[in-house]
Protein backbone atom coordinates (compact mmCIF):
# COMPACT_ATOMS: atom_id res chain seq x y z
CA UNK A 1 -25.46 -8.46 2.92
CA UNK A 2 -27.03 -7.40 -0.38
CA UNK A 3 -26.86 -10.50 -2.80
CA UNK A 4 -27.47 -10.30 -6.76
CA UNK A 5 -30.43 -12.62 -6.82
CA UNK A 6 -32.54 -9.72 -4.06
CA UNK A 7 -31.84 -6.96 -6.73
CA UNK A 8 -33.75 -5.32 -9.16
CA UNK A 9 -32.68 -7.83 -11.72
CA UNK A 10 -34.76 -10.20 -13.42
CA UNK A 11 -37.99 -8.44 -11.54
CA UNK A 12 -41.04 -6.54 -12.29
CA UNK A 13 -40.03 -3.48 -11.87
CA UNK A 14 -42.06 0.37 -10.51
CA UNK A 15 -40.31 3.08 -12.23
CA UNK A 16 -39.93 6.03 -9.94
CA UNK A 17 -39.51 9.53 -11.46
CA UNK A 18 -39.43 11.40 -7.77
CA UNK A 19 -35.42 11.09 -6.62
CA UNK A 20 -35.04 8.23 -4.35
CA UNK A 21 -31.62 7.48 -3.23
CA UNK A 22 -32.74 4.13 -1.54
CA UNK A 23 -33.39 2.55 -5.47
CA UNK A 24 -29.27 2.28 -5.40
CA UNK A 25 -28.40 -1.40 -4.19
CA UNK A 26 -24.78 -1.94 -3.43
CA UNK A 27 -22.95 -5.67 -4.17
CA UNK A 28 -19.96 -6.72 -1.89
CA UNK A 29 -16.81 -7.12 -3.93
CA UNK A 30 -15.76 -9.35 -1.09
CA UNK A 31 -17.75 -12.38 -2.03
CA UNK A 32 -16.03 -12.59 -5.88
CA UNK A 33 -12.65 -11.51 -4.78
CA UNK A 34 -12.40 -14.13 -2.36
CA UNK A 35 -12.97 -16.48 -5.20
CA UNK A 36 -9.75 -15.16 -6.88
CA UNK A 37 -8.02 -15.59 -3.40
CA UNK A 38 -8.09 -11.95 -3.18
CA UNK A 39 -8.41 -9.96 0.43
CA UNK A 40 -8.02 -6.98 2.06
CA UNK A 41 -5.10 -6.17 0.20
CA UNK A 42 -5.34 -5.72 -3.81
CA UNK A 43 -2.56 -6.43 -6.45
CA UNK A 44 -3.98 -3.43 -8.66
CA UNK A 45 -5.31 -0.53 -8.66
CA UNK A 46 -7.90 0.87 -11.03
CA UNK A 47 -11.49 2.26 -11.26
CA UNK A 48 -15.06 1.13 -12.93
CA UNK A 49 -15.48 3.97 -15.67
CA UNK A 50 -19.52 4.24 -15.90
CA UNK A 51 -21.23 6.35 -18.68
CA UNK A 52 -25.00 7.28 -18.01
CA UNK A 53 -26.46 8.45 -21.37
CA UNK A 54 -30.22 9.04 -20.22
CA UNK A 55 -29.58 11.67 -17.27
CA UNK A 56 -32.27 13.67 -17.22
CA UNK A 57 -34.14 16.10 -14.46
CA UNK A 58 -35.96 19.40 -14.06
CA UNK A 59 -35.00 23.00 -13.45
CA UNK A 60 -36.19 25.18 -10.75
CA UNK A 61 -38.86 26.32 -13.40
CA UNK A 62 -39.83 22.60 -14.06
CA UNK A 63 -37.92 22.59 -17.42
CA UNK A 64 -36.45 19.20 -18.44
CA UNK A 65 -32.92 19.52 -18.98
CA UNK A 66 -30.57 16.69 -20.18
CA UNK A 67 -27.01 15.50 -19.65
CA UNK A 68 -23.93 12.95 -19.97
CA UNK A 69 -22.25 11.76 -17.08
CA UNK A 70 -19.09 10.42 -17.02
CA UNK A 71 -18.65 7.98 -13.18
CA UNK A 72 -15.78 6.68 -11.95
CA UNK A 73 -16.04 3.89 -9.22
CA UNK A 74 -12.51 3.10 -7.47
CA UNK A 75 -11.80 -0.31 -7.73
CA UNK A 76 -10.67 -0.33 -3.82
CA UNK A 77 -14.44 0.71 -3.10
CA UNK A 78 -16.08 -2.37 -0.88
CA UNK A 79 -18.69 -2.41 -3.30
CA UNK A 80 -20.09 -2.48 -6.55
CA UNK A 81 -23.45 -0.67 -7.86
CA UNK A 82 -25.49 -3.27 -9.30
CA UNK A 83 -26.76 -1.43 -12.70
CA UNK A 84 -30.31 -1.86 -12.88
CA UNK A 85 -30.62 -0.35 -9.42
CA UNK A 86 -27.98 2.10 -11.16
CA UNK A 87 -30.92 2.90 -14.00
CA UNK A 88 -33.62 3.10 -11.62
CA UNK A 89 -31.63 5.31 -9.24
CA UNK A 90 -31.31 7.90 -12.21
CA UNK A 91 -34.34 7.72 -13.63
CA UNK A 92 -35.83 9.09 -10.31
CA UNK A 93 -34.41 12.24 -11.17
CA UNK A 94 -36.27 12.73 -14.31
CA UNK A 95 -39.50 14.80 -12.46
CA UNK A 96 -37.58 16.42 -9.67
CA UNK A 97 -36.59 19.77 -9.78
CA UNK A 98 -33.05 20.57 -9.07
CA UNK A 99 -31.53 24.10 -8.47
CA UNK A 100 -29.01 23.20 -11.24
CA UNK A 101 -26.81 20.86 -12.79
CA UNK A 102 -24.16 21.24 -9.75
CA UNK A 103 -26.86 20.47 -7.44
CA UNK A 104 -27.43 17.19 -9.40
CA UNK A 105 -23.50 16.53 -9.55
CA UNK A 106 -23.35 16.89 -5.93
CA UNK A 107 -26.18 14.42 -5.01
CA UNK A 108 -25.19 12.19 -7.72
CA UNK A 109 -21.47 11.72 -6.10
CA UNK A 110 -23.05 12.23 -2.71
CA UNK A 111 -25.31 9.15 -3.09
CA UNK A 112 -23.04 7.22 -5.27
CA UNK A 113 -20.22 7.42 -2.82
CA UNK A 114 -22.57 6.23 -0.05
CA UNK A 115 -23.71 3.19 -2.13
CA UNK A 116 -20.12 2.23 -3.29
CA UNK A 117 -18.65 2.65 0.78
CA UNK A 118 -21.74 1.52 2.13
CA UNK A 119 -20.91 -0.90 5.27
CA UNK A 120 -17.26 0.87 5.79
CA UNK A 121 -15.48 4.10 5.91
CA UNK A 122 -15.47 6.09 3.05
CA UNK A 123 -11.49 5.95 1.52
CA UNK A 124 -11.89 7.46 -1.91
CA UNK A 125 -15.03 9.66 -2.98
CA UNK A 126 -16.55 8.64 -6.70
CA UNK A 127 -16.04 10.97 -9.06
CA UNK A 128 -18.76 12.32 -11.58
CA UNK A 129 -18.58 14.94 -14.76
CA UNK A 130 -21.10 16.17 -16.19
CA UNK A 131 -21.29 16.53 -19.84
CA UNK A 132 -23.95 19.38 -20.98
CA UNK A 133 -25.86 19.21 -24.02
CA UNK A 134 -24.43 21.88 -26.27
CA UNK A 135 -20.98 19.76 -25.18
CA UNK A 136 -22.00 16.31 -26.94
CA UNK A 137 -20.40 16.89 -30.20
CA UNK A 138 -17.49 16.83 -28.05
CA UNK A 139 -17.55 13.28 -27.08
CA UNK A 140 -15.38 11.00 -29.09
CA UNK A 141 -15.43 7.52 -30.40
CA UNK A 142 -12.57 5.92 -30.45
CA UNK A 143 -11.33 1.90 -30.33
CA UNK A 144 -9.10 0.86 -27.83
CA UNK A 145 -5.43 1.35 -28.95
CA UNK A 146 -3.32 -1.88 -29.37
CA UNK A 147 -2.45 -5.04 -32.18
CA UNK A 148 -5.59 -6.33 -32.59
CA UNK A 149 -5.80 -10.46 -31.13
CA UNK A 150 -8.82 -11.20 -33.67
CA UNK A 151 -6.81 -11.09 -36.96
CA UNK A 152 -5.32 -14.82 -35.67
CA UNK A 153 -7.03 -17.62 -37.61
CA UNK A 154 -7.61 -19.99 -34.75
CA UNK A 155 -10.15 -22.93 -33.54
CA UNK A 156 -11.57 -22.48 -29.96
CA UNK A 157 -14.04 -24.68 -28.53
CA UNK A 158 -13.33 -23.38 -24.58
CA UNK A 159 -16.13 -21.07 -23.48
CA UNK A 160 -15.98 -21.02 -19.79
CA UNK A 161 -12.70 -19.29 -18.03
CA UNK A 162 -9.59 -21.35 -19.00
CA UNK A 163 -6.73 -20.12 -17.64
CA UNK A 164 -4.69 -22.99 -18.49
CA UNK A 165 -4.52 -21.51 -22.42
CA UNK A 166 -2.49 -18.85 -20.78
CA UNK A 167 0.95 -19.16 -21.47
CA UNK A 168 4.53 -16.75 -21.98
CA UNK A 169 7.86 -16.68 -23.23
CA UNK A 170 9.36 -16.91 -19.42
CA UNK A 171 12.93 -17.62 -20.85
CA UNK A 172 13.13 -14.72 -22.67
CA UNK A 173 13.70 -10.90 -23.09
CA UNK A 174 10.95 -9.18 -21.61
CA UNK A 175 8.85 -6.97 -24.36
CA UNK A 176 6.37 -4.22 -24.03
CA UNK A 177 2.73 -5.18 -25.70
CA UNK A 178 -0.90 -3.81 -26.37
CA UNK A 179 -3.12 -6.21 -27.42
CA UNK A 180 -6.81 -5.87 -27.99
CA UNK A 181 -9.70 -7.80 -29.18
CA UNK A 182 -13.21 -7.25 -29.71
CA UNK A 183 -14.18 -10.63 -29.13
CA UNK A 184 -15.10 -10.48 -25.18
CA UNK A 185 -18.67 -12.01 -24.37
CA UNK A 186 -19.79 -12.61 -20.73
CA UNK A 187 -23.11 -13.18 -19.34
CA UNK A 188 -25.20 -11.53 -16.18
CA UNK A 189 -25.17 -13.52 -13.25
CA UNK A 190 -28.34 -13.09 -12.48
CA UNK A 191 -30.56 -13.12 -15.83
CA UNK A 192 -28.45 -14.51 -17.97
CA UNK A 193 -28.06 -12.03 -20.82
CA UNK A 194 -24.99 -11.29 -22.81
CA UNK A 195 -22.52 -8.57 -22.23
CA UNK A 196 -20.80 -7.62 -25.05
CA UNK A 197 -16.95 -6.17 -24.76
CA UNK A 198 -13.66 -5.13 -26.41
CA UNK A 199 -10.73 -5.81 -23.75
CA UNK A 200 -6.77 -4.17 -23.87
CA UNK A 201 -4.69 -5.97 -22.58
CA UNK A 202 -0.89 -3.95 -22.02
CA UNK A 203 2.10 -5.37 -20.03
CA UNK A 204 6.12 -5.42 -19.88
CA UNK A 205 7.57 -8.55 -19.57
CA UNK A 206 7.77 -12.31 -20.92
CA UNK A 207 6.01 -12.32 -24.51
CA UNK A 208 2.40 -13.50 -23.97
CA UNK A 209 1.14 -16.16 -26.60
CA UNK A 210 -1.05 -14.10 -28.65
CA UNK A 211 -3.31 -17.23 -29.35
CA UNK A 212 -3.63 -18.58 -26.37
CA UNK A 213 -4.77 -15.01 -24.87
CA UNK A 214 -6.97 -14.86 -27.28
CA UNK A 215 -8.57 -18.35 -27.10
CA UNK A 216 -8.75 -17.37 -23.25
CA UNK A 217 -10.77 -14.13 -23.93
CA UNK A 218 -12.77 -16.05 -26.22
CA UNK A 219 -13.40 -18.93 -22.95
CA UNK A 220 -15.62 -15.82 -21.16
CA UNK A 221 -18.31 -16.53 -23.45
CA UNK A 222 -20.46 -18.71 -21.59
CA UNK A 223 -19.38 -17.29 -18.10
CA UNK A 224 -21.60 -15.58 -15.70
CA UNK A 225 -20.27 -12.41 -13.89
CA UNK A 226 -20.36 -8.73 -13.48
CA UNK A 227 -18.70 -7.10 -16.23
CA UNK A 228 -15.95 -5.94 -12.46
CA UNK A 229 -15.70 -9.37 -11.81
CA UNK A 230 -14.92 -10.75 -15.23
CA UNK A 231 -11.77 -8.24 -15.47
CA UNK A 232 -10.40 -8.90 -12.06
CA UNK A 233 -10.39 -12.66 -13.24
CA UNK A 234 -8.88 -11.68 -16.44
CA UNK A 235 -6.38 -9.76 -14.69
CA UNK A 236 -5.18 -12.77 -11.96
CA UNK A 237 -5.51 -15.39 -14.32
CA UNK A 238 -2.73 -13.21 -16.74
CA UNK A 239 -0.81 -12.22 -13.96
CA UNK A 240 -0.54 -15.92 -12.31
CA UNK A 241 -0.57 -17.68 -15.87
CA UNK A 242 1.84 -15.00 -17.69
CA UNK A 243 4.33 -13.62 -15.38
CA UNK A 244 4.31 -9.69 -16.27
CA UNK A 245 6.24 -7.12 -14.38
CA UNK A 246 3.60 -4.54 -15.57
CA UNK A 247 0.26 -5.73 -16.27
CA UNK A 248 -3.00 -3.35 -17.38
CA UNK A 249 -6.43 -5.06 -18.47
CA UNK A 250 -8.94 -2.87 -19.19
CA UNK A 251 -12.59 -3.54 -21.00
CA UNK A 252 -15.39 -1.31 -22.41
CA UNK A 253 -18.79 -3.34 -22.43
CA UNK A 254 -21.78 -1.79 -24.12
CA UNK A 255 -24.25 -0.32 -22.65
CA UNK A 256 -27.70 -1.86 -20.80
CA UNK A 257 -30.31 0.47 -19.85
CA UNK A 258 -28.45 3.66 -21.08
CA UNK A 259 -25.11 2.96 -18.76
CA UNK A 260 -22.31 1.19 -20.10
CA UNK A 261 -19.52 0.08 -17.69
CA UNK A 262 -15.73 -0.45 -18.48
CA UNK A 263 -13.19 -1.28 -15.78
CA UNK A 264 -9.99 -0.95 -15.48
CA UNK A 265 -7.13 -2.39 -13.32
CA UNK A 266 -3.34 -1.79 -13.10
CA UNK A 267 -0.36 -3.67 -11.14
CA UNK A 268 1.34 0.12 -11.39
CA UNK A 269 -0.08 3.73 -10.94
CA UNK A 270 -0.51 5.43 -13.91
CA UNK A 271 -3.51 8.06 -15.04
CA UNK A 272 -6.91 6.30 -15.56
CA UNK A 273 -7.81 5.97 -19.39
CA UNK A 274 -10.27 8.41 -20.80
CA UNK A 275 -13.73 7.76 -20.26
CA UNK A 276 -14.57 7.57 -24.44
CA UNK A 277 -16.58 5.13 -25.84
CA UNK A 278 -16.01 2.82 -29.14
CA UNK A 279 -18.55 2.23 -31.75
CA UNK A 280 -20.46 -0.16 -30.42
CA UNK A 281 -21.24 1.57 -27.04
């Protein structure tokens, strides 16, 4: 089983510029999940929404031709795609000649499906857009919608995961919220760097203390885990801690190595958010 510490990360690293599919290194979820008491069976549903900025390759005339893509990773997938591997992975791409850009979409969700699926059978394909450069003026920046958390005047001096700060109004009417904040810092696992991230937080049901859920974003900052890991924690601990009927958490982190990564999971179905990033990514 692939482990974080036998990645890419934190090494010396050969970068290839000849496509090479085996620079993609797959993570179990398993391992975190069953952290959170989590199995075989998930309480949400969702997707990692990945944005590669620096997708680059050659045409069959050995042009260079550039590109967005937009990657969605279902959260149901048995693994995640540790993101320097991720980096490498593309930037193999940047001397090879490709027929054109569909024949790079198809090995891109090709390969990426492999990786994500890698050690079961393949339930759910991952999906990948392409966004072509006379289209970039077409890509938005937008904040995430919701009462912004960081206008409370508060002291916090938690910063590791406290759940206990988590609290709601259990006793009475339920209410329908969006709250956001902009305050979200974990670290990598591995390394040790920061990850920076705004977080949305929407649910129906008993009011959640506003302060407290802030104070408990806040306790990330010192916390090592992937940027998939920290919201499935976010999402339990609210979930256990709160009491929603409907619960969404959802975070954009900027990016690292041109690829930013922003899950998303949902106790209900509902449409995936748009991939569009805020200022800071």
């Amino acid at each position: 089983m692939n482990t974080p510490v036998h990645s890419q990360l934190g090494q010396p690293t050969v970068y290839a510029d000849q496509y090479d599919a085996s620079l993609l290194f797959p993570i179990a979820r398993a391992p975190q999940r069953a952290e959170l008491g989590l199995g075989t069976r998930l309480p949400f549903l969702g997707a990692d929404l990945w944005t590669a900025f620096e997708l680059s390759w050659l045409n069959a005339r050995g042009k260079p031709q550039v590109a967005l893509a937009h990657i969605t990773v279902p959260c149901e997938s048995v693994n995640i795609i540790e993101s320097k591997s991720f980096k490498l992975y593309l930037g193999s791409f940047n001397n090879t000649r490709f027929t054109d850009a569909a024949d790079v979409l198809t090995r891109l969700r090709t390969d990426l499906t492999e990786a994500a699926w890698r050690g079961a059978v393949v339930q759910s394909r991952v999906g990948v857009k392409l966004v072509a450069a006379e289209l970039f003026d077409r890509e938005p920046i937008e904040e995430l919608d919701g009462l912004s958390l960081d206008r409370l005047d508060l002291d916090c001096d938690r910063y590791t995961p406290a759940p206990e700060l988590l609290s709601s109004a259990t006793l009475e009417a339920p209410v329908s919220e969006v709250l956001t904040s902009n305050l979200l810092r974990s670290n990598c696992p591995v390394t040790g760097q920061p990850d920076w991230g705004s977080v949305q937080v929407s649910y129906f049901g008993p009011q959640i203390d506003q302060a407290g859920l802030l104070r408990y974003i806040i306790s990330f900052r010192q916390h090592n885990g992937f940027h998939e890991d920290c919201v499935e924690r976010m999402f339990m601990d609210i979930l256990a801690r709160c009491q929603p009927h409907k619960l969404a958490v959802y975070a954009r982190y900027t990016r690292r190595g041109g690829l930013d990564i922003n899950p998303f999971r949902t106790s209900y179905p509902q449409a995936l958010p748009a991939n569009r990033r805020n200022a800071r990514q």
